[in-house]
PDB file of N, CA and C in Angstrom:
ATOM      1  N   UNK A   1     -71.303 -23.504 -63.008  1.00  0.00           N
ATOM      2  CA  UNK A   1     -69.931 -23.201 -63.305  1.00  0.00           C
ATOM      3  C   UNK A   1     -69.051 -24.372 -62.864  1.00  0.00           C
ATOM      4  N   UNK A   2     -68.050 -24.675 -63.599  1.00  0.00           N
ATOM      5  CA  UNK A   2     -67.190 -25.752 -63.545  1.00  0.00           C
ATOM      6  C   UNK A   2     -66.264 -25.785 -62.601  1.00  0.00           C
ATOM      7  N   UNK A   3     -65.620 -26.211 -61.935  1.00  0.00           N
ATOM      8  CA  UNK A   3     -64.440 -26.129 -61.078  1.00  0.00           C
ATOM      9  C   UNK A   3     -63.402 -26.609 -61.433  1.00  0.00           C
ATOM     10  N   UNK A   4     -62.739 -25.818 -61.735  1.00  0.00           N
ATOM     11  CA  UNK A   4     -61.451 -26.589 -62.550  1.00  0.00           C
ATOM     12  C   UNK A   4     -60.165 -26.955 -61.137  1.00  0.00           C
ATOM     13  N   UNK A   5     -59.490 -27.959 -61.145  1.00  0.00           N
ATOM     14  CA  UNK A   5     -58.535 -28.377 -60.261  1.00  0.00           C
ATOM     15  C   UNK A   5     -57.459 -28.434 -61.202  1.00  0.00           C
ATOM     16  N   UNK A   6     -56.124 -28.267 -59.574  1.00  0.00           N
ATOM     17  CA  UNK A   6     -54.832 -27.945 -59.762  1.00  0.00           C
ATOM     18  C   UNK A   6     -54.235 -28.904 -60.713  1.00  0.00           C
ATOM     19  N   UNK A   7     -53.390 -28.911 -61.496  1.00  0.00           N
ATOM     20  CA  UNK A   7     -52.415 -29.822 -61.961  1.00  0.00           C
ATOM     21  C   UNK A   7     -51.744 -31.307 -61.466  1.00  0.00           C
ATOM     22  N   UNK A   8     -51.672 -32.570 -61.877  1.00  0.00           N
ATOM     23  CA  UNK A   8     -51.740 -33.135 -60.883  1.00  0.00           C
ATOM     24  C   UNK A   8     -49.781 -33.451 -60.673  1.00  0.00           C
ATOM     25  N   UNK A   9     -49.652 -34.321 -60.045  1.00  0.00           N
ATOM     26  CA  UNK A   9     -48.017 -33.937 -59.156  1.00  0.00           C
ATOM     27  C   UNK A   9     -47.432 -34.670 -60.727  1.00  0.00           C
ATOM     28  N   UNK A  10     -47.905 -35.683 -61.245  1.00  0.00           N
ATOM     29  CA  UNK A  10     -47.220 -36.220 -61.942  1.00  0.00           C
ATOM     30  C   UNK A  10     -46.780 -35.095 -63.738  1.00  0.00           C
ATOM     31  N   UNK A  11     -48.179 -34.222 -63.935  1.00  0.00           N
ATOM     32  CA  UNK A  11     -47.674 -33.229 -64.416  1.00  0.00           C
ATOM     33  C   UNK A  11     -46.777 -32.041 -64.422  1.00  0.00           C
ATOM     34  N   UNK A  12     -46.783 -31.777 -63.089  1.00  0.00           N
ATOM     35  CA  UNK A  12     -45.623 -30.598 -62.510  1.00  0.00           C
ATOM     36  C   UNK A  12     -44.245 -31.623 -62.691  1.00  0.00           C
ATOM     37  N   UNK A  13     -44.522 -32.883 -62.379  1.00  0.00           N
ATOM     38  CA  UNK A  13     -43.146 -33.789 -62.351  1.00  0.00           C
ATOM     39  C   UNK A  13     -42.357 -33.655 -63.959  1.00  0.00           C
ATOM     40  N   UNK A  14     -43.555 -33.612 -64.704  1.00  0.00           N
ATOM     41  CA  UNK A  14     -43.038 -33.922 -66.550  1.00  0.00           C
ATOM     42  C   UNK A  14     -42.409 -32.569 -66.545  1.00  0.00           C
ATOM     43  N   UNK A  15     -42.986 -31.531 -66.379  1.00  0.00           N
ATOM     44  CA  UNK A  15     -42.987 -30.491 -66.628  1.00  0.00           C
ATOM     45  C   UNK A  15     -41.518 -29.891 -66.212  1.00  0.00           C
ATOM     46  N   UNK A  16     -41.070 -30.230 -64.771  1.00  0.00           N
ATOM     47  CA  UNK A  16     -39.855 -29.973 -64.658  1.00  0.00           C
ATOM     48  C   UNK A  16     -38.711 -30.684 -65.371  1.00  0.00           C
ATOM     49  N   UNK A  17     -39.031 -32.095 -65.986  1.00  0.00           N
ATOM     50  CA  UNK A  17     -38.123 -32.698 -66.461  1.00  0.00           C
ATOM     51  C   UNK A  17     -38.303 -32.281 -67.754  1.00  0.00           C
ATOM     52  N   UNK A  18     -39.033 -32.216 -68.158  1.00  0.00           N
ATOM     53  CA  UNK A  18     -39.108 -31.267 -69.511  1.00  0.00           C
ATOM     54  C   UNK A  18     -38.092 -29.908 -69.487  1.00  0.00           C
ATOM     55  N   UNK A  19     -38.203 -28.611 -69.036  1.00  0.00           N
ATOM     56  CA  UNK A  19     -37.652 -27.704 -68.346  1.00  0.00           C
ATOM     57  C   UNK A  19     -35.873 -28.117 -68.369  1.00  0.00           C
ATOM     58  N   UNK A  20     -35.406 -29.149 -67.482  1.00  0.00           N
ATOM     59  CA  UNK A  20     -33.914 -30.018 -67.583  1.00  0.00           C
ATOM     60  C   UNK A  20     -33.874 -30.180 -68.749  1.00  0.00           C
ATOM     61  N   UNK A  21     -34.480 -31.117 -69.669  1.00  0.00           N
ATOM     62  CA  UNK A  21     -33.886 -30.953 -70.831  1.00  0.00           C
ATOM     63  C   UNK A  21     -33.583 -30.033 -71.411  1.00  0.00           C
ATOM     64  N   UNK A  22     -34.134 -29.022 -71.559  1.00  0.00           N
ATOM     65  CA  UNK A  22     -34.222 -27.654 -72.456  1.00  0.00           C
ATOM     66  C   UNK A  22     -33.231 -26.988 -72.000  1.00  0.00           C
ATOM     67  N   UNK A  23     -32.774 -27.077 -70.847  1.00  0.00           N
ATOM     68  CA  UNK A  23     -31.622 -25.887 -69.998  1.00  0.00           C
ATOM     69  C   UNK A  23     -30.488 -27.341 -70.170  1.00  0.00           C
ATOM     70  N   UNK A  24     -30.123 -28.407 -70.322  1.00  0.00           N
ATOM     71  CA  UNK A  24     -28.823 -29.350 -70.760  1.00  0.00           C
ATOM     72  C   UNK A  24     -28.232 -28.954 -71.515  1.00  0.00           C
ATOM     73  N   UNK A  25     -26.741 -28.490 -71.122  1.00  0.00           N
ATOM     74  CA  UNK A  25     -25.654 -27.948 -71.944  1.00  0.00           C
ATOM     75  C   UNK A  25     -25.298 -29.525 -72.266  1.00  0.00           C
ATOM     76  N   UNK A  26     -25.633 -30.356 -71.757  1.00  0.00           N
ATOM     77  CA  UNK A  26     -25.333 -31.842 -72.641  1.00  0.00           C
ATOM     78  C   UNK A  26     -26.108 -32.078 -73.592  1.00  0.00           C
ATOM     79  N   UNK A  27     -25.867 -32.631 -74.751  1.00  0.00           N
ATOM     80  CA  UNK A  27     -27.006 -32.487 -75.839  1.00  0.00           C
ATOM     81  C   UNK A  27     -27.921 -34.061 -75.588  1.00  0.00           C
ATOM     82  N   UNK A  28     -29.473 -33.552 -75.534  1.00  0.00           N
ATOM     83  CA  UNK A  28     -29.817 -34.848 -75.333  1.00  0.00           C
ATOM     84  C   UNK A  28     -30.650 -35.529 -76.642  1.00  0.00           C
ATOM     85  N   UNK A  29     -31.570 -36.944 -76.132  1.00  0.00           N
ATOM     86  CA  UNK A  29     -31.630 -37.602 -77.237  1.00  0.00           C
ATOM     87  C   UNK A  29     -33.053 -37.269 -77.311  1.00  0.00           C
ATOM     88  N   UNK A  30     -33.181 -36.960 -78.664  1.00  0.00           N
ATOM     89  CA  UNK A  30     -34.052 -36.772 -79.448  1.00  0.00           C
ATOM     90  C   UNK A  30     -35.229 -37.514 -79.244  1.00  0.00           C
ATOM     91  N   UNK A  31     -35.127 -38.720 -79.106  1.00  0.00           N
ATOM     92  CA  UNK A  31     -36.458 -39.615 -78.558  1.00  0.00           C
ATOM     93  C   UNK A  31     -36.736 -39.462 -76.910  1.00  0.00           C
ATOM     94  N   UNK A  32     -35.865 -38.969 -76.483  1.00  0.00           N
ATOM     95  CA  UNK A  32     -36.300 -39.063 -75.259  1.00  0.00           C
ATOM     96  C   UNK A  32     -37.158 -37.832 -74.723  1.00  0.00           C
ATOM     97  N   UNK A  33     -36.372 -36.544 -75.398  1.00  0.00           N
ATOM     98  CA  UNK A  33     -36.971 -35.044 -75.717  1.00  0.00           C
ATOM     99  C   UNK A  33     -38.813 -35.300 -76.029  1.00  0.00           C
ATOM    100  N   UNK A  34     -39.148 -36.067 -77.092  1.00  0.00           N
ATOM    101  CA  UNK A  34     -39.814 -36.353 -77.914  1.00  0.00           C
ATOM    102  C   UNK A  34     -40.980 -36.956 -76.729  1.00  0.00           C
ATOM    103  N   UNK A  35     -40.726 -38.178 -76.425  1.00  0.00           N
ATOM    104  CA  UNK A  35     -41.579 -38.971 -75.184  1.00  0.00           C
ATOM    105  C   UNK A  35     -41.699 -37.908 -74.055  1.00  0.00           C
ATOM    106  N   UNK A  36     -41.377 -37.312 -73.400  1.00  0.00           N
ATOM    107  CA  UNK A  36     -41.360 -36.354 -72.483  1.00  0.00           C
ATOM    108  C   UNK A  36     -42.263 -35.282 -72.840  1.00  0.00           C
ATOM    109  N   UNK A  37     -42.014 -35.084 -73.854  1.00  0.00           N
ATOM    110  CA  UNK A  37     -42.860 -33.621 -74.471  1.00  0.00           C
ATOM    111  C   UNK A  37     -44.287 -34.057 -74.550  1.00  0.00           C
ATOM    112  N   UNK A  38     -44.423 -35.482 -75.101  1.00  0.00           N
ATOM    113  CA  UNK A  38     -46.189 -35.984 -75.676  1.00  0.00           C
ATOM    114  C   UNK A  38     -46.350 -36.511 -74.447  1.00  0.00           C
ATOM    115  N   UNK A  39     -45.479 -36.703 -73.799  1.00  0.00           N
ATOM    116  CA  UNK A  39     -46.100 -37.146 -72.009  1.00  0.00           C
ATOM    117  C   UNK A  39     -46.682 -35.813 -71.549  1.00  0.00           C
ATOM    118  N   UNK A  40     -46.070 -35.207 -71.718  1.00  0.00           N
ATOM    119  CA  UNK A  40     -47.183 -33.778 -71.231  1.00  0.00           C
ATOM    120  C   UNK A  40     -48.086 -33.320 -71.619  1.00  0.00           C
ATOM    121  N   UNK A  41     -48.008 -33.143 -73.271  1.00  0.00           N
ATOM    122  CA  UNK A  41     -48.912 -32.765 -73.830  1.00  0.00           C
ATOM    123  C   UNK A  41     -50.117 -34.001 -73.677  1.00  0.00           C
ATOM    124  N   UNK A  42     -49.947 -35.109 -73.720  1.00  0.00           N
ATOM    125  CA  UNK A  42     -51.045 -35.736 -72.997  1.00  0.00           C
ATOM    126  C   UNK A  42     -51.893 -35.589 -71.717  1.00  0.00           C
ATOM    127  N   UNK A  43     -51.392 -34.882 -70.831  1.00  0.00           N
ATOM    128  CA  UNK A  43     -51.891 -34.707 -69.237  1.00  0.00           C
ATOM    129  C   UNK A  43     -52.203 -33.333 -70.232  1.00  0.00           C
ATOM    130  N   UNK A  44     -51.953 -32.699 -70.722  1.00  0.00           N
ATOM    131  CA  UNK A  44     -52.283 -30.899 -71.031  1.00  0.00           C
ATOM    132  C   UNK A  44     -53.913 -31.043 -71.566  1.00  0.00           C
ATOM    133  N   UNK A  45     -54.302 -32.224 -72.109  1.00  0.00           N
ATOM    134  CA  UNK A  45     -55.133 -32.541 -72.766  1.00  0.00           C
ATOM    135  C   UNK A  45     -56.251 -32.503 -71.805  1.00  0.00           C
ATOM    136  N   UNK A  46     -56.227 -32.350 -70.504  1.00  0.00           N
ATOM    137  CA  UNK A  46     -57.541 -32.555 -69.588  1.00  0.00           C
ATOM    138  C   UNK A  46     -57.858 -31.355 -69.187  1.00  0.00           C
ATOM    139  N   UNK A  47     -59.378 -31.010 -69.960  1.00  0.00           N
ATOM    140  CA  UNK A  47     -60.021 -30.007 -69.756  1.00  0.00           C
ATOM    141  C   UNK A  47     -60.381 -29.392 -68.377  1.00  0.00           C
ATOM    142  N   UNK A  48     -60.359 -30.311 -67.717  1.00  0.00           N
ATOM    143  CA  UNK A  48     -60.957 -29.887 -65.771  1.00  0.00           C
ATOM    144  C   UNK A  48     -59.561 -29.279 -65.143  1.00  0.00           C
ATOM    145  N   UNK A  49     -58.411 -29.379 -65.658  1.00  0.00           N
ATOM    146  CA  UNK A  49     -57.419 -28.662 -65.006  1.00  0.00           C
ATOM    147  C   UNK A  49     -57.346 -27.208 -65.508  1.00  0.00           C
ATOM    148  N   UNK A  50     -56.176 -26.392 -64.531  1.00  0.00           N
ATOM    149  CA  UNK A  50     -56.469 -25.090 -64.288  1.00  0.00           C
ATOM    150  C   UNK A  50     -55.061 -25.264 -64.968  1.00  0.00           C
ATOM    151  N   UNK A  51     -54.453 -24.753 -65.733  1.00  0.00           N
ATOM    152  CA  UNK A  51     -53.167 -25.197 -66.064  1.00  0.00           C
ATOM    153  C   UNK A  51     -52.195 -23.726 -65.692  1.00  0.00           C
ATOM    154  N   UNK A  52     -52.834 -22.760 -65.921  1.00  0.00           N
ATOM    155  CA  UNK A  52     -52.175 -21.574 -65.777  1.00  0.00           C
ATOM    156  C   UNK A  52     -51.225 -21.611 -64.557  1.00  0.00           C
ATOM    157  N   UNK A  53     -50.903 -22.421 -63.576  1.00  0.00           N
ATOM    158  CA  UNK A  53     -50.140 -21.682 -62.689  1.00  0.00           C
ATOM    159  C   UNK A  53     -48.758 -22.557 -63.221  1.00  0.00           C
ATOM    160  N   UNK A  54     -48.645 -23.819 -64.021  1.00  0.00           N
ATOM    161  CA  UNK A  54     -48.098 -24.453 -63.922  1.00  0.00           C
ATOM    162  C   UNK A  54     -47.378 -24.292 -65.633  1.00  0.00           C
ATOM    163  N   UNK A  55     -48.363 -23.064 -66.248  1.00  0.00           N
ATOM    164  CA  UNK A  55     -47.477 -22.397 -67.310  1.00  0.00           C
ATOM    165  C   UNK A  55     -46.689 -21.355 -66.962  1.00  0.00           C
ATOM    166  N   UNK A  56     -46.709 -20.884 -66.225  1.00  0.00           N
ATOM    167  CA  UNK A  56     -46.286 -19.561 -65.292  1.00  0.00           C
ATOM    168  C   UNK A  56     -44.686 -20.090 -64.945  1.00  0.00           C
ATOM    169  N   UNK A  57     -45.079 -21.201 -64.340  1.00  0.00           N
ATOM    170  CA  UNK A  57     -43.746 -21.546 -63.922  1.00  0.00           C
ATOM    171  C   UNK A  57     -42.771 -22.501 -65.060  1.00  0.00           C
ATOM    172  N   UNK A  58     -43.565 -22.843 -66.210  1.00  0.00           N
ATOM    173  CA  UNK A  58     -42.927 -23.585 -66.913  1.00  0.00           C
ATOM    174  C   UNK A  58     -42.885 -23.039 -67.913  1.00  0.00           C
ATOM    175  N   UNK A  59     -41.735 -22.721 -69.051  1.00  0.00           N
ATOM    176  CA  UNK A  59     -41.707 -22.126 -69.924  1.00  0.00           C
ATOM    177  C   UNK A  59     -42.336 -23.086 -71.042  1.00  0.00           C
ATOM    178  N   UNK A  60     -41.443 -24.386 -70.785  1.00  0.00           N
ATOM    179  CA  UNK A  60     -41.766 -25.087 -71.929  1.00  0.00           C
ATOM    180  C   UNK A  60     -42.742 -25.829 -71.470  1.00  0.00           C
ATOM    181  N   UNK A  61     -43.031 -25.813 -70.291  1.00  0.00           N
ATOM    182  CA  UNK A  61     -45.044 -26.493 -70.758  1.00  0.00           C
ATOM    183  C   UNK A  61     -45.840 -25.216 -71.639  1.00  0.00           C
ATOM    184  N   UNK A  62     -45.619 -24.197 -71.221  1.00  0.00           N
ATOM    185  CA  UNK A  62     -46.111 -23.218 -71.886  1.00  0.00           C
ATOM    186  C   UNK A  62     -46.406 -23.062 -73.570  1.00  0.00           C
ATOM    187  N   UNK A  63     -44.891 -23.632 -74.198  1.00  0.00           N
ATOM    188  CA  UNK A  63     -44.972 -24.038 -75.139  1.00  0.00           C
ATOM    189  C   UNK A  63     -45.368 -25.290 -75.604  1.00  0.00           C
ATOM    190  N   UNK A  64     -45.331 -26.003 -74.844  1.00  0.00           N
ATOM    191  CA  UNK A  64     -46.538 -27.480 -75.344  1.00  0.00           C
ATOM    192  C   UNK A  64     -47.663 -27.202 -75.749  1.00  0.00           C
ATOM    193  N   UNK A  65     -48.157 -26.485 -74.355  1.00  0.00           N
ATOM    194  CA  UNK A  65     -49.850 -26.006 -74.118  1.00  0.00           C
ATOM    195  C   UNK A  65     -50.180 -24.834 -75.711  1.00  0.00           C
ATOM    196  N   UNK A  66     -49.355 -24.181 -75.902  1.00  0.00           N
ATOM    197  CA  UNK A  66     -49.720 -23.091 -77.317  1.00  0.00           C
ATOM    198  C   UNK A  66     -49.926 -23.891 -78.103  1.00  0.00           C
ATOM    199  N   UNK A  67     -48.936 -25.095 -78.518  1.00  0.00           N
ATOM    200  CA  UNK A  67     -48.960 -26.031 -79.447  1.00  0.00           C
ATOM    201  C   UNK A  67     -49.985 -26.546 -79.515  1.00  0.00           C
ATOM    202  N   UNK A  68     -50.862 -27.164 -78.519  1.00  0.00           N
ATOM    203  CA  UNK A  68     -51.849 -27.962 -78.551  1.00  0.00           C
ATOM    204  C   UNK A  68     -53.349 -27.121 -78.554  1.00  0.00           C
ATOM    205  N   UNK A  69     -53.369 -25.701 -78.197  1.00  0.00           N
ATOM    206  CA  UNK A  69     -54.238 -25.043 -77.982  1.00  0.00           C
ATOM    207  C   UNK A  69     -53.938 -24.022 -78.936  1.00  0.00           C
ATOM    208  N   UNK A  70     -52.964 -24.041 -80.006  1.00  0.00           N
ATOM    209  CA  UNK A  70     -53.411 -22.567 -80.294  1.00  0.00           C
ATOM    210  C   UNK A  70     -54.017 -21.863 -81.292  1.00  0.00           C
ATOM    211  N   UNK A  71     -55.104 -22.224 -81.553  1.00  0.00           N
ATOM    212  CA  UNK A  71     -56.470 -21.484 -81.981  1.00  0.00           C
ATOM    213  C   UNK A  71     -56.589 -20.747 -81.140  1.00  0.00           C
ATOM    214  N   UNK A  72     -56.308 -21.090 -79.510  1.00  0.00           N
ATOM    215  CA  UNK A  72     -57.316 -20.480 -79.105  1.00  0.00           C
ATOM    216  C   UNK A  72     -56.343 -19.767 -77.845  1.00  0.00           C
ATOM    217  N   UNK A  73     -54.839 -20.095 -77.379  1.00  0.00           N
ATOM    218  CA  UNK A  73     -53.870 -19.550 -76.638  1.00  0.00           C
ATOM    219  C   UNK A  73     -53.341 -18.346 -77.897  1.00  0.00           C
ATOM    220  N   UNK A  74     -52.744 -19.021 -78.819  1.00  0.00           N
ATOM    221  CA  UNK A  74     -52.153 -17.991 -80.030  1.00  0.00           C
ATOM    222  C   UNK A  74     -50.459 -18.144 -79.396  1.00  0.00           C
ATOM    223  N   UNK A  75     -49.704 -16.860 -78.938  1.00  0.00           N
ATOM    224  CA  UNK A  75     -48.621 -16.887 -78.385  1.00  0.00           C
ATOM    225  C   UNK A  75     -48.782 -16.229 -77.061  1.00  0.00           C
ATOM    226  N   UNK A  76     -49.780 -16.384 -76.391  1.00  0.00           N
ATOM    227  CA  UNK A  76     -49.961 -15.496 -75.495  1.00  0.00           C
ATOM    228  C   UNK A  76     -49.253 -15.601 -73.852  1.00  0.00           C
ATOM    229  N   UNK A  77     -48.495 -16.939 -73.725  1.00  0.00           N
ATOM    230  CA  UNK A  77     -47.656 -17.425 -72.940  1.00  0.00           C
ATOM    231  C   UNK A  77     -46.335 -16.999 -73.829  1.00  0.00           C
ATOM    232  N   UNK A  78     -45.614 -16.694 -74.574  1.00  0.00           N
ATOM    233  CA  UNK A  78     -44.512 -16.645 -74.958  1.00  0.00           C
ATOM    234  C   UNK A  78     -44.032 -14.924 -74.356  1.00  0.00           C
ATOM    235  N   UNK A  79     -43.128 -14.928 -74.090  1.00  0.00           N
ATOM    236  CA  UNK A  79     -42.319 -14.238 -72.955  1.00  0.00           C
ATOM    237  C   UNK A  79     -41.639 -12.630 -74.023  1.00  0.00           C
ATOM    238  N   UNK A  80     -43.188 -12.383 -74.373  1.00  0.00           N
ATOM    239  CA  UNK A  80     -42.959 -10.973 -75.741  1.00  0.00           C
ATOM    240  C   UNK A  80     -41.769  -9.851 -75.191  1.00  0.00           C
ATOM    241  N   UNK A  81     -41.522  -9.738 -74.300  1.00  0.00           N
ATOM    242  CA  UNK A  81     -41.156  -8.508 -73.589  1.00  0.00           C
ATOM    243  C   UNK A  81     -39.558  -8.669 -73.910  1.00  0.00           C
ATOM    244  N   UNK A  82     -39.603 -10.277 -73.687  1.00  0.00           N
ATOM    245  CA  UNK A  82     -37.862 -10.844 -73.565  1.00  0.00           C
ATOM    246  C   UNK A  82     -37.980 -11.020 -75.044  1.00  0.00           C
ATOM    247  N   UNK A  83     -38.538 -11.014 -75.863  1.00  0.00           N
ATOM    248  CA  UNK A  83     -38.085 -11.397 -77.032  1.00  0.00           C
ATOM    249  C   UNK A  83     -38.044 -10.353 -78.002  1.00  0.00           C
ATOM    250  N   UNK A  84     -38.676  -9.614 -77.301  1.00  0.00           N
ATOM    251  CA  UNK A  84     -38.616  -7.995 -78.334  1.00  0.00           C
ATOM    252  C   UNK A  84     -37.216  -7.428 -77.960  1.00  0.00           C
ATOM    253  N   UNK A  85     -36.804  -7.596 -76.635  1.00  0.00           N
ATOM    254  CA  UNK A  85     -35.529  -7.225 -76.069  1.00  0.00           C
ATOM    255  C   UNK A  85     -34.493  -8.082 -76.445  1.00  0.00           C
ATOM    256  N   UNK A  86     -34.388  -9.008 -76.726  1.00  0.00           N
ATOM    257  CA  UNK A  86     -33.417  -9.733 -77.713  1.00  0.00           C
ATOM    258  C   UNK A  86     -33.449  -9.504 -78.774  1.00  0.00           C
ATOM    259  N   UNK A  87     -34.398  -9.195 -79.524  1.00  0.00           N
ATOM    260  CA  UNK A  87     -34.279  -8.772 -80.946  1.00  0.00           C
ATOM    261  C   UNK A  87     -33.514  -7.488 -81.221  1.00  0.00           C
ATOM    262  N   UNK A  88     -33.821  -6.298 -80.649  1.00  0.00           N
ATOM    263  CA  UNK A  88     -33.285  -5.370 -79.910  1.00  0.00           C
ATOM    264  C   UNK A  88     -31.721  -5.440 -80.293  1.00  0.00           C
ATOM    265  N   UNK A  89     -31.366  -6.175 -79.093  1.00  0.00           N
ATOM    266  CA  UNK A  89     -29.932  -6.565 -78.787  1.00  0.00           C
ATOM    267  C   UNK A  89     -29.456  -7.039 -79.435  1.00  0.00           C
ATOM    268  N   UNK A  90     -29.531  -7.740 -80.123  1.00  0.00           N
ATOM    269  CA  UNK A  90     -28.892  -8.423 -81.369  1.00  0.00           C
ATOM    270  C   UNK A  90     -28.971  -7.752 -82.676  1.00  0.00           C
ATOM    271  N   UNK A  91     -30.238  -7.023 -83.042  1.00  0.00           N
ATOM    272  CA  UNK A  91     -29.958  -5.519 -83.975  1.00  0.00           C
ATOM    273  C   UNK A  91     -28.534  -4.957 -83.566  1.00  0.00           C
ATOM    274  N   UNK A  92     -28.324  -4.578 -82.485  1.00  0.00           N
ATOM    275  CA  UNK A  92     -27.848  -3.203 -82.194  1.00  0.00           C
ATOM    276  C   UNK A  92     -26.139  -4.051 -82.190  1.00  0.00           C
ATOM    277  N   UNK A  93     -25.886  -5.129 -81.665  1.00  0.00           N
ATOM    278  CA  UNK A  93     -24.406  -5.951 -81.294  1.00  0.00           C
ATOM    279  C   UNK A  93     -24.348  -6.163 -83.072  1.00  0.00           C
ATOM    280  N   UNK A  94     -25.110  -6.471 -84.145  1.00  0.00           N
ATOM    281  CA  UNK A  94     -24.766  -6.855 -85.462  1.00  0.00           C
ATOM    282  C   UNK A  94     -24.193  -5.322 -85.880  1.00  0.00           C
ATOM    283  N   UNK A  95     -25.318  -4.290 -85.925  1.00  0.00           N
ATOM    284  CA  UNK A  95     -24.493  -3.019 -86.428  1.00  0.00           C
ATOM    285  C   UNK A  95     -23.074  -2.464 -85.807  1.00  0.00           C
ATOM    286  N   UNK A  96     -23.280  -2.697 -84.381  1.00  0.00           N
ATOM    287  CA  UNK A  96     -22.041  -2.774 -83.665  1.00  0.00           C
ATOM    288  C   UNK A  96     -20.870  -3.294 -84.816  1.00  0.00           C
ATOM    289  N   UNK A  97     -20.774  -4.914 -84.711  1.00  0.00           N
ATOM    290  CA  UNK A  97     -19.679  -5.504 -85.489  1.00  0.00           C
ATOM    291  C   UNK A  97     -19.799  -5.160 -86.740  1.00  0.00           C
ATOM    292  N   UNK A  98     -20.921  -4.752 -87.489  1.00  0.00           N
ATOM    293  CA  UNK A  98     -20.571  -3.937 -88.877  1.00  0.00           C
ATOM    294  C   UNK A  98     -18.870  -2.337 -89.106  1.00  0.00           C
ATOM    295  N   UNK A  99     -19.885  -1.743 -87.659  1.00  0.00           N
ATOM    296  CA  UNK A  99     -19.155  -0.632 -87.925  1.00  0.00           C
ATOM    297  C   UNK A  99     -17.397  -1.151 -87.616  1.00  0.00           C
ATOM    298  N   UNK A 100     -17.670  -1.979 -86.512  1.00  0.00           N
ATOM    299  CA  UNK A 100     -16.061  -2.240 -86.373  1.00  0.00           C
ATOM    300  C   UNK A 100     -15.102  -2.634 -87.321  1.00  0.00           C
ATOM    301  N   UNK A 101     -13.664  -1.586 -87.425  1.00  0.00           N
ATOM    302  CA  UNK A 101     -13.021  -2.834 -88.440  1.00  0.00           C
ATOM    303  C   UNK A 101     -12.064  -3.927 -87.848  1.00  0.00           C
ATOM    304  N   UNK A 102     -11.624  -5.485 -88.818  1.00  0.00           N
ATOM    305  CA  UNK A 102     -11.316  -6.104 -87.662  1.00  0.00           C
ATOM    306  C   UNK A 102     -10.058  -6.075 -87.648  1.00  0.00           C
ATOM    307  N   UNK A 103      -9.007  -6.242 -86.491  1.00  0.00           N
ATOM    308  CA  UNK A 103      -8.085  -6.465 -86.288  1.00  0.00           C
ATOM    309  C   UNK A 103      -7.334  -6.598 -87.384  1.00  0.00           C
ATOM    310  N   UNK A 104      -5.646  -5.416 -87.406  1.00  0.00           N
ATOM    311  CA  UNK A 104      -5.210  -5.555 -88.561  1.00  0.00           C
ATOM    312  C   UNK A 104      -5.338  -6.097 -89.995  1.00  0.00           C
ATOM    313  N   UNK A 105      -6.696  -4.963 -89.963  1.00  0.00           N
ATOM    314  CA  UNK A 105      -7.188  -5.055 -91.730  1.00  0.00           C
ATOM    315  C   UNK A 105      -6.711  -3.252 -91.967  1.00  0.00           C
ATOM    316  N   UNK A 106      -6.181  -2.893 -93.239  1.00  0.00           N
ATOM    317  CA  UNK A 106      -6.088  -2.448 -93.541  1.00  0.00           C
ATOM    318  C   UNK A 106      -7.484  -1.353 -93.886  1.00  0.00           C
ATOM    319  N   UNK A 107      -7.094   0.050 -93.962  1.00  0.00           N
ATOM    320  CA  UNK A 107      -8.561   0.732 -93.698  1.00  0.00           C
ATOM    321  C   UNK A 107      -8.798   0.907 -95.305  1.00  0.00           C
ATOM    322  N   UNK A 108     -10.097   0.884 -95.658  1.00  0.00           N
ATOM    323  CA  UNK A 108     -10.699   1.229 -96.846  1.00  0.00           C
ATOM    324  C   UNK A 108     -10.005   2.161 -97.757  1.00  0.00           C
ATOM    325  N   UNK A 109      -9.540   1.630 -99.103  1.00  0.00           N
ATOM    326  CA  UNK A 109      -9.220   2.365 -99.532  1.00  0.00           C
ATOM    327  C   UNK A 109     -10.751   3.706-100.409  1.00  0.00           C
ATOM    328  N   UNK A 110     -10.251   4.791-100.555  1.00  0.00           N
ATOM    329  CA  UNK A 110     -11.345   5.718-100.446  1.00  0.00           C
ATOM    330  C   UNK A 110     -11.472   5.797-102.295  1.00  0.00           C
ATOM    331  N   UNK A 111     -11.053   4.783-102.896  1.00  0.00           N
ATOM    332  CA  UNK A 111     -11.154   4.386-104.059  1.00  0.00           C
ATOM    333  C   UNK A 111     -12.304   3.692-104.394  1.00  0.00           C
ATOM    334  N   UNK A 112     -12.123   2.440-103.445  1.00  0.00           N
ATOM    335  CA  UNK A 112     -13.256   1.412-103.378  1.00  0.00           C
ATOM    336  C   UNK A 112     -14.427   1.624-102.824  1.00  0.00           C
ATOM    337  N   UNK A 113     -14.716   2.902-102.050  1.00  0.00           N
ATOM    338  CA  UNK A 113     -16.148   3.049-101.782  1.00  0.00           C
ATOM    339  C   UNK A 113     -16.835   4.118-102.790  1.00  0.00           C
TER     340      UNK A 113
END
């Protein structure tokens, strides 16, 4: 049986700077997004690491790692619970603003429906 070892510092390092970009309310540059991302996904590429703790904590290594693995990950790091619950929520806030009418509009005439 194989022994797989931890992640090494310089991957947890990408990984958080990866992470900063993604949470920058400043918009960043596209090449730099780009180099950062295949910098990881390059270290993701070594089979002897244990990567799971360091998807756990990283969303978007998480999504590198699906990218590069997924035959065989699928979506199984993607955060189903939060995304079924946003879908959810955003159903329910759209019918919301359906039913509302908006601000001094005149109400339906009972002609037109």
């Amino acid at each position: 049986m194989k022994t797989l070892h931890a992640p090494t510092r310089t991957a947890t390092v990408v990984a958080r700077l990866l992470e900063r970009l993604d949470a920058s309310r400043v918009p960043v540059d596209a090449h730099q997004y780009r180099i950062v991302a295949e910098r990881l996904a390059g270290l993701m590429l070594d089979p002897d690491v244990d990567w799971q703790p360091l998807l756990a904590q990283s969303p978007a290594a998480a999504t590198v790692y699906e990218n590069l693995h997924y035959a065989e990950a699928g979506l199984c790091h993607a955060p189903l619970d939060q995304a079924v619950a946003a879908e959810v929520a955003a159903r329910e806030a759209i019918e919301a603003a359906r039913r509302k009418p908006e601000p001094g509009a005149a109400a339906p005439d009972a002609a037109a429906i």
